[in-house]
N, C-alpha and C. Protein backbone atom coordinates (compact mmCIF):
# COMPACT_ATOMS: atom_id res chain seq x y z
N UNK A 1 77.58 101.44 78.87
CA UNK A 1 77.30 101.56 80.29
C UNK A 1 77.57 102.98 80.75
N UNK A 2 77.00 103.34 81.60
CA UNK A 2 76.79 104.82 82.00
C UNK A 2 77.53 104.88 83.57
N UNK A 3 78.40 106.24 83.52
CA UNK A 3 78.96 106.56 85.14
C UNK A 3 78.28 107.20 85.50
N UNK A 4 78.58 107.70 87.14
CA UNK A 4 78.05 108.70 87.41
C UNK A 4 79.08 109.17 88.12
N UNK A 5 79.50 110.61 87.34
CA UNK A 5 79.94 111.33 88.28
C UNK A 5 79.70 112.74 88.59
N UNK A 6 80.55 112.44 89.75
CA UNK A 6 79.69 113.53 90.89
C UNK A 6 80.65 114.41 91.08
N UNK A 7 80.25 116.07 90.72
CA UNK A 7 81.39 117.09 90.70
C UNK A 7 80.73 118.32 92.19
N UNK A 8 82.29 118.09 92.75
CA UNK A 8 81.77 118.84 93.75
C UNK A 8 82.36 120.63 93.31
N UNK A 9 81.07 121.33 93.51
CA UNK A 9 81.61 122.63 92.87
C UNK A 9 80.97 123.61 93.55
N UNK A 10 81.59 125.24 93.48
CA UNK A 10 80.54 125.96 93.71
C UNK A 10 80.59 127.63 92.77
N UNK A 11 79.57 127.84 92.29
CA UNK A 11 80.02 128.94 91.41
C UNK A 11 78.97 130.36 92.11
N UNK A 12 79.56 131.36 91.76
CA UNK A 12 78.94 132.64 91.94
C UNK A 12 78.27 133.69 91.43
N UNK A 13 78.65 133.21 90.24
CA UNK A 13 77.54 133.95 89.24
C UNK A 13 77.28 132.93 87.65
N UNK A 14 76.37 132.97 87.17
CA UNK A 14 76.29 132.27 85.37
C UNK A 14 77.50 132.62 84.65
N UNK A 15 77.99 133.50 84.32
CA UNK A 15 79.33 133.75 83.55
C UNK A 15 80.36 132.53 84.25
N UNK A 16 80.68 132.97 85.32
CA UNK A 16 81.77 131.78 85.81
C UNK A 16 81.95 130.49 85.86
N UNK A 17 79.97 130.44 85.12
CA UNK A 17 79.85 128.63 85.19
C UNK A 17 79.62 128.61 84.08
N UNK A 18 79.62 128.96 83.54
CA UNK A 18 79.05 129.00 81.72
C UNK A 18 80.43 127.89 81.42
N UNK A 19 81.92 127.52 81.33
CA UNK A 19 82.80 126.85 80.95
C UNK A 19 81.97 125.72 81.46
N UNK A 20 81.55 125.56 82.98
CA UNK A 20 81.60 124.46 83.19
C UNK A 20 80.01 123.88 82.63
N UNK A 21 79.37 124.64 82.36
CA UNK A 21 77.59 124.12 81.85
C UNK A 21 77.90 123.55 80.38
N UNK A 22 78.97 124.50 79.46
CA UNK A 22 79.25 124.00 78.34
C UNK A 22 79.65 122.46 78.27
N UNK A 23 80.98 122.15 79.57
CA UNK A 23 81.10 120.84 79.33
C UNK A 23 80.68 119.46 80.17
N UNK A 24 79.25 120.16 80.91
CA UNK A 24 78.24 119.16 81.67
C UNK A 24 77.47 118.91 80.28
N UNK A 25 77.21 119.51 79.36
CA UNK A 25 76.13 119.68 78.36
C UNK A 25 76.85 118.39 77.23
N UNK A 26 78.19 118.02 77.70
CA UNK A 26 78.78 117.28 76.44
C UNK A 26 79.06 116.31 77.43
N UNK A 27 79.03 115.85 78.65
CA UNK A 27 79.50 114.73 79.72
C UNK A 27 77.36 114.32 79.67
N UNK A 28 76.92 114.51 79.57
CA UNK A 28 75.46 114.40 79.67
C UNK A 28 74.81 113.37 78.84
N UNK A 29 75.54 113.55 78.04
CA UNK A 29 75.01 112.77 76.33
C UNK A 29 75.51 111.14 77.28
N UNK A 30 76.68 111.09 77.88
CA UNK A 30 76.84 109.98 77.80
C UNK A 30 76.55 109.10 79.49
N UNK A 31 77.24 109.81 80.26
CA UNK A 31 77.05 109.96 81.36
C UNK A 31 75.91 110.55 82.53
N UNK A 32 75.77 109.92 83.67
CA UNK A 32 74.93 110.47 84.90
C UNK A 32 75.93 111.50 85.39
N UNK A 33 75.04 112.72 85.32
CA UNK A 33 76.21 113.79 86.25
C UNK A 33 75.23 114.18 87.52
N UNK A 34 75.74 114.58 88.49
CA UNK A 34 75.44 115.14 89.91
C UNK A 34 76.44 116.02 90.37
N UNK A 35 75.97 117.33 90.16
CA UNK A 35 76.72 118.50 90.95
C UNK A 35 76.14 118.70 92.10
N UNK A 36 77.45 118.59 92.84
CA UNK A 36 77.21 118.90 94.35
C UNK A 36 77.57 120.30 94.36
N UNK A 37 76.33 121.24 95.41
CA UNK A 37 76.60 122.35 94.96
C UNK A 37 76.62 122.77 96.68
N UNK A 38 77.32 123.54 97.48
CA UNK A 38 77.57 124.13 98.35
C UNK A 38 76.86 125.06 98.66
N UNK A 39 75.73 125.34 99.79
CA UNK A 39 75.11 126.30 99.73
C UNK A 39 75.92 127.05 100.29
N UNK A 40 75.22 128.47 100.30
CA UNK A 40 76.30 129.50 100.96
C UNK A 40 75.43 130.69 101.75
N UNK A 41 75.34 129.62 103.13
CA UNK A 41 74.76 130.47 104.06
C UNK A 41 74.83 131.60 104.47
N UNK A 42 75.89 131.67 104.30
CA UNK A 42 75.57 133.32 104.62
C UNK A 42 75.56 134.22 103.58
N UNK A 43 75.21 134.24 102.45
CA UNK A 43 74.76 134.81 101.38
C UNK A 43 73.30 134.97 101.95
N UNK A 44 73.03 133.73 102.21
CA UNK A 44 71.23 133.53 102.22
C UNK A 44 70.64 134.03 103.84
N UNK A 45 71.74 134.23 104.20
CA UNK A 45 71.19 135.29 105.64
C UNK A 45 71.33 136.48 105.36
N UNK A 46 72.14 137.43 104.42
CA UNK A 46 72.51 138.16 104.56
C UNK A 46 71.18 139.39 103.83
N UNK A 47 70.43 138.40 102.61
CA UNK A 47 69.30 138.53 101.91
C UNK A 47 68.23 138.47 102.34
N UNK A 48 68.05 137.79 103.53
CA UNK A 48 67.08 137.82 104.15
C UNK A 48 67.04 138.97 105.57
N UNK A 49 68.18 139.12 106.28
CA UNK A 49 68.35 139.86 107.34
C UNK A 49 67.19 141.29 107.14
N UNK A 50 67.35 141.94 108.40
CA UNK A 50 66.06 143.15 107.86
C UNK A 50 67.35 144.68 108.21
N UNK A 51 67.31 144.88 107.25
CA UNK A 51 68.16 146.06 106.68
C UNK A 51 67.92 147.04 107.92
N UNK A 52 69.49 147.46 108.41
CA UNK A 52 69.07 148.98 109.00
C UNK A 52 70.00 149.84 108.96
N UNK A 53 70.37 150.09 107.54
CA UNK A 53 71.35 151.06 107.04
C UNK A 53 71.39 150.62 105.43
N UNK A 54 71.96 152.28 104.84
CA UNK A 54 71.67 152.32 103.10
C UNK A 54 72.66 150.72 103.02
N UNK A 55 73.90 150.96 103.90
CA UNK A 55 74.78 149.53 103.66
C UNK A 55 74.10 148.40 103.69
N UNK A 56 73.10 148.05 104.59
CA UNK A 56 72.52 146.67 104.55
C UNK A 56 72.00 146.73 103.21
N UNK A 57 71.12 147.52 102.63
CA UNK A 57 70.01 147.77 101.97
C UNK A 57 70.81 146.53 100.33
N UNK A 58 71.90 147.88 100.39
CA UNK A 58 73.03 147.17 99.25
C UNK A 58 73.49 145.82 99.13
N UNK A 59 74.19 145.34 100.52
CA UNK A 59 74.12 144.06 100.80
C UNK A 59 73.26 142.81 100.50
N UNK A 60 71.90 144.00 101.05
CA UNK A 60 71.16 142.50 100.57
C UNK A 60 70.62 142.41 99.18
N UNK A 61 70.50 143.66 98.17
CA UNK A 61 70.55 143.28 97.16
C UNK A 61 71.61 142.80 96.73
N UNK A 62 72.95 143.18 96.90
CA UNK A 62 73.88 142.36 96.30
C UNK A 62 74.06 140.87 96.39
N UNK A 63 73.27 140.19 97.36
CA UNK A 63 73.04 138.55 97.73
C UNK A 63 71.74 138.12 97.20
N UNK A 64 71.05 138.94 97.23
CA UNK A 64 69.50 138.26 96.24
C UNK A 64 70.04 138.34 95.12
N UNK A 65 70.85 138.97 94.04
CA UNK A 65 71.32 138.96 93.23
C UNK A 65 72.57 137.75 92.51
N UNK A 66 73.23 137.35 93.53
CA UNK A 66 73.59 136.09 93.66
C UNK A 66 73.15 135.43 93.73
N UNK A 67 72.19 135.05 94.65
CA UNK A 67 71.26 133.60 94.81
C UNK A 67 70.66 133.60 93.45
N UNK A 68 69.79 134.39 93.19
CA UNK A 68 69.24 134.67 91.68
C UNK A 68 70.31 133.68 90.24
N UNK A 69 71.20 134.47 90.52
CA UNK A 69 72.18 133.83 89.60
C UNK A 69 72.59 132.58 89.42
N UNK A 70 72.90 131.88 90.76
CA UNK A 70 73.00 130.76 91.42
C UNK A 70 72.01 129.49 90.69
N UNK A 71 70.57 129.98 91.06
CA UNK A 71 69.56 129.08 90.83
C UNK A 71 69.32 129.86 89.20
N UNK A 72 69.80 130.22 88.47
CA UNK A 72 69.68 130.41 86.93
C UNK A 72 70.95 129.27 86.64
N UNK A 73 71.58 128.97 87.05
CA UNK A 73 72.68 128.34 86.72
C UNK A 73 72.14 126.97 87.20
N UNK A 74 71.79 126.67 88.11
CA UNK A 74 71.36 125.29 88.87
C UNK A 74 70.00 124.90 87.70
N UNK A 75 69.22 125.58 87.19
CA UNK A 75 67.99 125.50 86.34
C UNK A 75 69.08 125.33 84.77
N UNK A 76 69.91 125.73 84.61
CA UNK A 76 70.38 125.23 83.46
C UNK A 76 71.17 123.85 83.09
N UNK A 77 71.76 123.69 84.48
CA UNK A 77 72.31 122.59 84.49
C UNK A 77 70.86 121.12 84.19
N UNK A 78 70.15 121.51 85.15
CA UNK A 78 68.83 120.55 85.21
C UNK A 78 67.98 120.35 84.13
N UNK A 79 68.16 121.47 83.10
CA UNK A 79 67.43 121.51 81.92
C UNK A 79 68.68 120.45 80.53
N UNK A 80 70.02 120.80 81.14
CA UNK A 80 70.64 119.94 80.42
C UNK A 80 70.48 118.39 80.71
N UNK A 81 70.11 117.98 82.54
CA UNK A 81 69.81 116.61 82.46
C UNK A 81 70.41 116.30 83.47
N UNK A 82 71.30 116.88 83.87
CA UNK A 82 71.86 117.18 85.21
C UNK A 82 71.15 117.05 86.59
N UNK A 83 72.01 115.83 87.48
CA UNK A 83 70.97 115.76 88.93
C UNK A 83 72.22 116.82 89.79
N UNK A 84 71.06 118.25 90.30
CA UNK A 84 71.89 119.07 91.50
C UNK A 84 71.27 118.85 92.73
N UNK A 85 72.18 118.41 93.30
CA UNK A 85 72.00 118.59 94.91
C UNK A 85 72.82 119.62 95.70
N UNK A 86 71.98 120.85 95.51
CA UNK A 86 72.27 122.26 97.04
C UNK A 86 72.01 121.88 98.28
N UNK A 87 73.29 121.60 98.74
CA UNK A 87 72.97 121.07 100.69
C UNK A 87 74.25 122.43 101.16
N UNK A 88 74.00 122.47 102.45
CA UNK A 88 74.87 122.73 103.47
C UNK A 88 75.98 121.95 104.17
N UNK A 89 77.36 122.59 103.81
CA UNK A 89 78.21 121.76 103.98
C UNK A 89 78.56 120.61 105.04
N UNK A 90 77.82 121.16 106.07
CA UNK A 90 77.14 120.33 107.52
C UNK A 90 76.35 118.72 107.03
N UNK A 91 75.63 118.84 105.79
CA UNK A 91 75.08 117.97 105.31
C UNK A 91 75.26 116.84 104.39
N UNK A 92 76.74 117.17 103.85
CA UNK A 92 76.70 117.01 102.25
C UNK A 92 77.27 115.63 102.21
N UNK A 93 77.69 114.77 103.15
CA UNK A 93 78.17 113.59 102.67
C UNK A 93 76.78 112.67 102.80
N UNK A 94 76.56 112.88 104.37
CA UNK A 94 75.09 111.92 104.22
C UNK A 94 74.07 112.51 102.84
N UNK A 95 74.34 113.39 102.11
CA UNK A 95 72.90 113.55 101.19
C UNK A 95 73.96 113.62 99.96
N UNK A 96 74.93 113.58 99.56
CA UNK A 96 75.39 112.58 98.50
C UNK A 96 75.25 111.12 98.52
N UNK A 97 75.32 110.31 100.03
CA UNK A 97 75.40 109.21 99.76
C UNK A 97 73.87 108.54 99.27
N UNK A 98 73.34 109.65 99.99
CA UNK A 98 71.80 109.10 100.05
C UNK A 98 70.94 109.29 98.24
N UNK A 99 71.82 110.23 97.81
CA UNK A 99 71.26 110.65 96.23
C UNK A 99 71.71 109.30 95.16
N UNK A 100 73.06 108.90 95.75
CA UNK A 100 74.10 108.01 94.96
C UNK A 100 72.68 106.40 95.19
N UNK A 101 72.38 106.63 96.27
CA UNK A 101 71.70 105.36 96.81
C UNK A 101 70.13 105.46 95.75
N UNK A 102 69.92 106.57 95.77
CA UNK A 102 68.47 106.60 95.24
C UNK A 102 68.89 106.35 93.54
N UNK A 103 70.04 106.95 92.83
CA UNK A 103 70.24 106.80 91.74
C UNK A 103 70.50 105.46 90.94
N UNK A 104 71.50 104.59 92.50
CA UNK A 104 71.33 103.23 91.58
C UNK A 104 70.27 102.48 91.95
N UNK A 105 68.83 102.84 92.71
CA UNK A 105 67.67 102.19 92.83
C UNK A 105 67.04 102.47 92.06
N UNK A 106 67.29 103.69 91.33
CA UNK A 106 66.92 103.71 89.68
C UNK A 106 66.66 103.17 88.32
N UNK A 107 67.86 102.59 88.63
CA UNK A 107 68.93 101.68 87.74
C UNK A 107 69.18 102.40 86.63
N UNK A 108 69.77 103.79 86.33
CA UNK A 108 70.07 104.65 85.27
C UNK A 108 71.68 104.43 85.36
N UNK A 109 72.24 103.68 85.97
CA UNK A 109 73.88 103.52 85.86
C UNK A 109 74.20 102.32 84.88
């Protein structure tokens, strides 16, 4: 019989998650995993904002560069088998409960 559990996490670059992809990649074989992943709004404003200084300029590459990283890490987890859900922390209980709901209408538990 299969669990599911659900890890609430948030990482900042692939290196820092690499421990934890190694041991989603061995919880996978047996188990349903769901990382709850924290978006981080203001990363994603800060990348988008419209630059008006060399400082912004930096800024916002330094946050496209994160997000980048972010969703290389979220694409690895998913390629291992892994269900991610990126919400806003404003969001995250109603759309865990609602993922948990769709998963055992599945019936993969």
């Amino acid at each position: 019989r299969r669990s599911l559990i659900i890890l609430f996490t948030e990482f900042t670059d692939a290196t820092s998650a690499d421990l934890m992809i190694r041991a989603a990649g061995r919880l996978v074989r047996k188990h349903r995993l769901l990382f709850v992943v924290l978006r981080d709004e203001e990363v994603e404003r800060e990348e988008r904002r419209r630059p008006e200084s060399a400082a912004d300029v930096t800024r916002a590459n330094v946050a496209a560069a994160m997000l980048r990283d972010r969703q290389l890490v979220i694409a690895r987890l998913q390629r291992l088998g892994a269900d991610v859900l990126e919400v806003p922390a404003d969001a995250m209980g109603a759309a865990v409960v609602e993922t948990y709901l769709d998963i055992k209408r599945q019936g993969s538990l």
